[in-house]
Protein backbone atom coordinates (compact mmCIF):
# COMPACT_ATOMS: atom_id res chain seq x y z
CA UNK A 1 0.00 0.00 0.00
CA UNK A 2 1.41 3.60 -1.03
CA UNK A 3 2.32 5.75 1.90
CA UNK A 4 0.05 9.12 1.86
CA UNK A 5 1.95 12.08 2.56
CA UNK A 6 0.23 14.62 4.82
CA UNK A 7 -1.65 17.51 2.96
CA UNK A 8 0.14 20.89 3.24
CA UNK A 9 -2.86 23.04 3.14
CA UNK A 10 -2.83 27.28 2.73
CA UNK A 11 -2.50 28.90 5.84
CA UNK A 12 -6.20 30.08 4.90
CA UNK A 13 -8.59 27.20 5.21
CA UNK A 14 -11.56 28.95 3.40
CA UNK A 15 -8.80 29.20 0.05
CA UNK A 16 -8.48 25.59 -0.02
CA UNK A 17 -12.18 25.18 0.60
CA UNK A 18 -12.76 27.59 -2.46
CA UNK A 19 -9.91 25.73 -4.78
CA UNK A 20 -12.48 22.66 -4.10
CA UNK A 21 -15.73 24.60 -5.04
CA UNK A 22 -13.92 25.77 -7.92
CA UNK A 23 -12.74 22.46 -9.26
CA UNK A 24 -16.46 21.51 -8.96
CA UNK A 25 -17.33 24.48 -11.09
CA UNK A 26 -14.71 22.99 -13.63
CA UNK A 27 -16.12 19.58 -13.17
CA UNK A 28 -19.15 20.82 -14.25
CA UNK A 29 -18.55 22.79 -17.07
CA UNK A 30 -16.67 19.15 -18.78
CA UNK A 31 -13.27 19.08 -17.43
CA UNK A 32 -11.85 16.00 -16.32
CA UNK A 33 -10.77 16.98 -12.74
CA UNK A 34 -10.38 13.79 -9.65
CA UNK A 35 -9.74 14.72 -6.18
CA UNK A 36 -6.42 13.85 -6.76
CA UNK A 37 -5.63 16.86 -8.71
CA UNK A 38 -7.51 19.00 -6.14
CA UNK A 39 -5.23 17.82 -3.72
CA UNK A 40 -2.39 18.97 -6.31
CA UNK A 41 -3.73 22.31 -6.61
CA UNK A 42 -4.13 23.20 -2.90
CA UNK A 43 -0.72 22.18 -2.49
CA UNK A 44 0.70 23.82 -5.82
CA UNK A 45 -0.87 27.06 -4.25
CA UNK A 46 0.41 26.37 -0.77
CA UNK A 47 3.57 26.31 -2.61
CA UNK A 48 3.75 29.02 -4.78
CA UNK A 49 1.71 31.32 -2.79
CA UNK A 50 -0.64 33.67 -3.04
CA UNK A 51 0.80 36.84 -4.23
CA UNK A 52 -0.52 37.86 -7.10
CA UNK A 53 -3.92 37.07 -9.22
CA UNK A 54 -1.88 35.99 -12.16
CA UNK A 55 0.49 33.37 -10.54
CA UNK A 56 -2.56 32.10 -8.50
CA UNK A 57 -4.05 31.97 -11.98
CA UNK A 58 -1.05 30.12 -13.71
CA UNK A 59 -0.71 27.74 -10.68
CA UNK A 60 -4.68 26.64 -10.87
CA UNK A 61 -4.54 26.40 -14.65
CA UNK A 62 -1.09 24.45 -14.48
CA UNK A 63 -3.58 21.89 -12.37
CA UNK A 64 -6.46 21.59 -14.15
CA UNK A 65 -6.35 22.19 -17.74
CA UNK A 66 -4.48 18.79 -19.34
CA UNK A 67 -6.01 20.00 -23.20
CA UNK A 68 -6.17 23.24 -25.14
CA UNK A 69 -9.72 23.56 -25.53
CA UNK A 70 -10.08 23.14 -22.04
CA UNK A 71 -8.37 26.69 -21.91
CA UNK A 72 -11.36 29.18 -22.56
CA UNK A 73 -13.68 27.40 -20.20
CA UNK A 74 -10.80 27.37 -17.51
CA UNK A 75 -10.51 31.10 -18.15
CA UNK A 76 -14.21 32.08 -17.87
CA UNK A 77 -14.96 30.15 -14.86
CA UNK A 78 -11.95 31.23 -13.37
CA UNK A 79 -13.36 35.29 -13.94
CA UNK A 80 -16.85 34.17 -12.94
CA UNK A 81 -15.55 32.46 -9.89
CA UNK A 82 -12.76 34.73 -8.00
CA UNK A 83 -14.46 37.57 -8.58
CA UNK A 84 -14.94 39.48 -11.64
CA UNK A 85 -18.42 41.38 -10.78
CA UNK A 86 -18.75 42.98 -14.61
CA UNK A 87 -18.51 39.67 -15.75
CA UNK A 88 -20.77 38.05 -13.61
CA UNK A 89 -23.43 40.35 -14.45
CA UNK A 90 -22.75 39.79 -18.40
CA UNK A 91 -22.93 35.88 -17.32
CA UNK A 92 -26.18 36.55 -15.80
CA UNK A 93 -27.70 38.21 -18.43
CA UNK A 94 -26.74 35.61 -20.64
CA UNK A 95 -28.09 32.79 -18.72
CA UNK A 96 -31.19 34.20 -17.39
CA UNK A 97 -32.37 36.74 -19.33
CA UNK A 98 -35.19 37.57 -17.35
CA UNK A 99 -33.34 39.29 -14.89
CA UNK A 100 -32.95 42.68 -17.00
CA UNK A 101 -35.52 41.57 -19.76
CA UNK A 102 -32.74 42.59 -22.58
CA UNK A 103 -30.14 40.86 -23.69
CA UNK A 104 -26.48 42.46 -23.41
CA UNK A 105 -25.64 43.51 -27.41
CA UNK A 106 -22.71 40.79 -27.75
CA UNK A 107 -24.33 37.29 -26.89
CA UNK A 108 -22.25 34.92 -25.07
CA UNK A 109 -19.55 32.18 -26.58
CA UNK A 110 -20.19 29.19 -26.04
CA UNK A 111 -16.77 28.88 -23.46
CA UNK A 112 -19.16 31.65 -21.67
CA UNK A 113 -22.72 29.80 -21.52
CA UNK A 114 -20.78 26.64 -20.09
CA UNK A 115 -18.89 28.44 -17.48
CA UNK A 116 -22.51 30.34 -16.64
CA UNK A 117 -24.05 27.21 -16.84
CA UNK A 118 -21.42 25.24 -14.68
CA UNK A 119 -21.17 28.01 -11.99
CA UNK A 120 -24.84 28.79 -11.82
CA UNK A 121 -25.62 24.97 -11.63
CA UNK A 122 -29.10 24.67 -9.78
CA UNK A 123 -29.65 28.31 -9.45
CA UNK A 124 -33.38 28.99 -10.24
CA UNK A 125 -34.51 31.55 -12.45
CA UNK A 126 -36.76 34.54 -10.80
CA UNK A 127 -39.79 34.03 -11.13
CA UNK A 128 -41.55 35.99 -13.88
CA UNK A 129 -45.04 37.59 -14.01
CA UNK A 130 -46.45 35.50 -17.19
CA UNK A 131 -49.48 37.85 -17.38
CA UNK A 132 -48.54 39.90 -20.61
CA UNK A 133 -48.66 43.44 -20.08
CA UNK A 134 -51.80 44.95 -20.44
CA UNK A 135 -52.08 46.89 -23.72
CA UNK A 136 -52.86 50.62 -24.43
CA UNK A 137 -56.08 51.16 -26.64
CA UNK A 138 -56.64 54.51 -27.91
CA UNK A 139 -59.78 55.85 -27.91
CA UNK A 140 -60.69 58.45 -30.35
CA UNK A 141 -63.75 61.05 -29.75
């Protein structure tokens, strides 16, 4: 039987709990990612630290994407995910339309609508008013 090492985790629990989340959103959205290389990633960012958004990127992408066209969806959940608010309104829009009622004026790649999709995985809708609006009639005396 192999020997397991102990886990070196960050010395911030909730960013190893967040790594995991994350990997489910990747899991999600198609990418092939085991616990194993969770494991890998929490310690690859243990390692490397976390001192700036682009290594932290690097190091997470390093870990999880094993293909090229794993790339865009990599880079649009990673946006969603830690943080991007403009884009996470964009996402929004794109996925659920009826929370503005207008679409944005670029629609959404499909890289996008799976990284929506895979972060806003069993989110409901709001519920809409599916009375149609009641219409003007002009009345002429």
């Amino acid at each position: 039987m192999a020997e397991q090492l102990p886990l070196i985790l960050p010395d911030d629990p909730k960013l190893a709990g967040n790594i995991t989340h994350f990997a489910r959103a990747l899991r999600r959205a198609g990418l092939s990612i085991g616990s194993g290389r969770v494991v890998e990633a929490v310690e690859a960012v243990a390692a490397v630290g976390f001192t700036s958004r682009r290594d932290f990127y690097w190091t997470l992408h390093a870990c999880f994407v094993n293909r090229p066209e794993q790339a865009r969806v990599f880079a649009q959940i990673f946006r969603l995910y830690w943080r991007d608010p403009r884009y996470l309104e964009h996402m929004m829009a794109a996925m659920l339309p009826a929370i503005r009622g207008v679409q944005e004026d670029r629609p959404a790649t499909p890289a996008e609508k799976r990284a929506a999709e895979a972060l806003l995985d069993g989110a409901e809708a709001p519920e809409r008013d599916d009375q149609p609006e009641p219409e003007e009639t002009l009345i002429e005396v």
